[in-house]
Protein backbone atom coordinates (compact mmCIF):
# COMPACT_ATOMS: atom_id res chain seq x y z
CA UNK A 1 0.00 0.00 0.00
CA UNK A 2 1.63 3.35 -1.01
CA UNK A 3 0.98 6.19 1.88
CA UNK A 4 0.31 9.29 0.41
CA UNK A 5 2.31 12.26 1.31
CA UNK A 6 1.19 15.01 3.69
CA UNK A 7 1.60 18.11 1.00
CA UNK A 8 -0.31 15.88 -1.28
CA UNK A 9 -2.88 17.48 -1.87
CA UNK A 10 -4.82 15.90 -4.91
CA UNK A 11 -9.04 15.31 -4.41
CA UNK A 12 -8.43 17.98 -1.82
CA UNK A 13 -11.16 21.57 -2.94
CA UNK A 14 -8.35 23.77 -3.58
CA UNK A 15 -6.73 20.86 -5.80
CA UNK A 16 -10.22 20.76 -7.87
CA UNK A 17 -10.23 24.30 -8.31
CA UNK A 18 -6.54 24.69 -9.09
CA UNK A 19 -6.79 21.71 -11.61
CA UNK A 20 -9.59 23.70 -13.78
CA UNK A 21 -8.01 26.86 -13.40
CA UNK A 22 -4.71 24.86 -14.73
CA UNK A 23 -7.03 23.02 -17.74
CA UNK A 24 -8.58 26.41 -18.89
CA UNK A 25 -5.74 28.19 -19.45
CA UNK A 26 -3.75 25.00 -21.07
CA UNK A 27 -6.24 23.65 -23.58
CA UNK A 28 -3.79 21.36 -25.84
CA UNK A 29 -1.86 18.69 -24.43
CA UNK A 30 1.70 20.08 -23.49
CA UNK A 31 3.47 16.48 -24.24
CA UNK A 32 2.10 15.83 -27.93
CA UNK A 33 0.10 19.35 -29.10
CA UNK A 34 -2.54 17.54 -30.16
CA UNK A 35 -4.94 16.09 -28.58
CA UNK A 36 -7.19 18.44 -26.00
CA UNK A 37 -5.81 18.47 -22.22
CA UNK A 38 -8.57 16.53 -19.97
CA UNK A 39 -5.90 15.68 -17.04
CA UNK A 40 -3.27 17.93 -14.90
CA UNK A 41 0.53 16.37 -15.42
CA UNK A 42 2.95 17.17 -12.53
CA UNK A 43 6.44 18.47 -14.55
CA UNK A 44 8.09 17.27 -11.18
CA UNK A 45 6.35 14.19 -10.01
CA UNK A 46 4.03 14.46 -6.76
CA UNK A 47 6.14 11.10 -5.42
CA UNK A 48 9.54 13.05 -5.34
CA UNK A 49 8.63 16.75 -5.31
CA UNK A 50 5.57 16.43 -2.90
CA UNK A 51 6.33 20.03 -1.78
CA UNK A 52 5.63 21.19 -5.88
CA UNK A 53 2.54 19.31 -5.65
CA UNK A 54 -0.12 22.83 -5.92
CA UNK A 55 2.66 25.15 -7.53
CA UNK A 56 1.07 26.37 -10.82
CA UNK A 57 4.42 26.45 -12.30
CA UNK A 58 4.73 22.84 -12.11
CA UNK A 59 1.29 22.09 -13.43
CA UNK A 60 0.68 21.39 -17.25
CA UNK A 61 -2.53 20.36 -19.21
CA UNK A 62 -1.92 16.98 -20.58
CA UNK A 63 -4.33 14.54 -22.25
CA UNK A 64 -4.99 11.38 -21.03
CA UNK A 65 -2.25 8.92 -23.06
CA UNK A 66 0.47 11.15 -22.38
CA UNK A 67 -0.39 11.66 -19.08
CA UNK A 68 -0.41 7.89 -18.37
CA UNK A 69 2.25 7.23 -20.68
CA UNK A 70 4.45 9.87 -18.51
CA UNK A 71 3.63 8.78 -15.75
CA UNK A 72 5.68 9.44 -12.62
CA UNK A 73 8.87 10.73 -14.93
CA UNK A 74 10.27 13.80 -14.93
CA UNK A 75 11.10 15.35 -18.21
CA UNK A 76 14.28 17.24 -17.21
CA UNK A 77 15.47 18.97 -19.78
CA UNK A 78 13.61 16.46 -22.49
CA UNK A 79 11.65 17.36 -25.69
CA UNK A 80 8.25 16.26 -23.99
CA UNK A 81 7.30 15.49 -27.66
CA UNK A 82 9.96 12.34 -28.07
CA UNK A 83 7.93 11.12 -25.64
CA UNK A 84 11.07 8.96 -24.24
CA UNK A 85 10.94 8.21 -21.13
């Protein structure tokens, strides 16, 4: 069982809020540029940056395969659109 992290604050009010604020103003998927963004990708992943887990600037509107395909990686410095990770 995987204990969640105390400034993990996903399913929380102010994460629902944030999360639509984050999807209206990023419309297209940020990984492929496609597809329309239906799901809120952490840039730094929740599991090792818990303390980035509500900072806008780490928030990105992703669509659904990318954000599952992504997962819990972190891009770095990578083209997200070589989608190797």
């Amino acid at each position: 069982m995987t204990t969640k992290h105390p400034l993990d604050q996903r399913g929380t009010r102010a994460w629902r809020k944030l999360r639509l604020e984050v999807l209206a103003s990023c419309t297209v998927c940020y990984l492929c540029r496609q597809a329309p963004a239906t799901e809120v990708d952490h840039v730094k992943p929740v599991s090792t940056h818990p303390w980035l887990c509500m900072d806008v600037a780490n928030l990105r509107g992703a669509c659904r395969p990318c954000n599952r395909s992504k997962s819990d990686h972190d891009l770095g410095n990578r083209n997200p659109q070589t989608r190797v990770w």
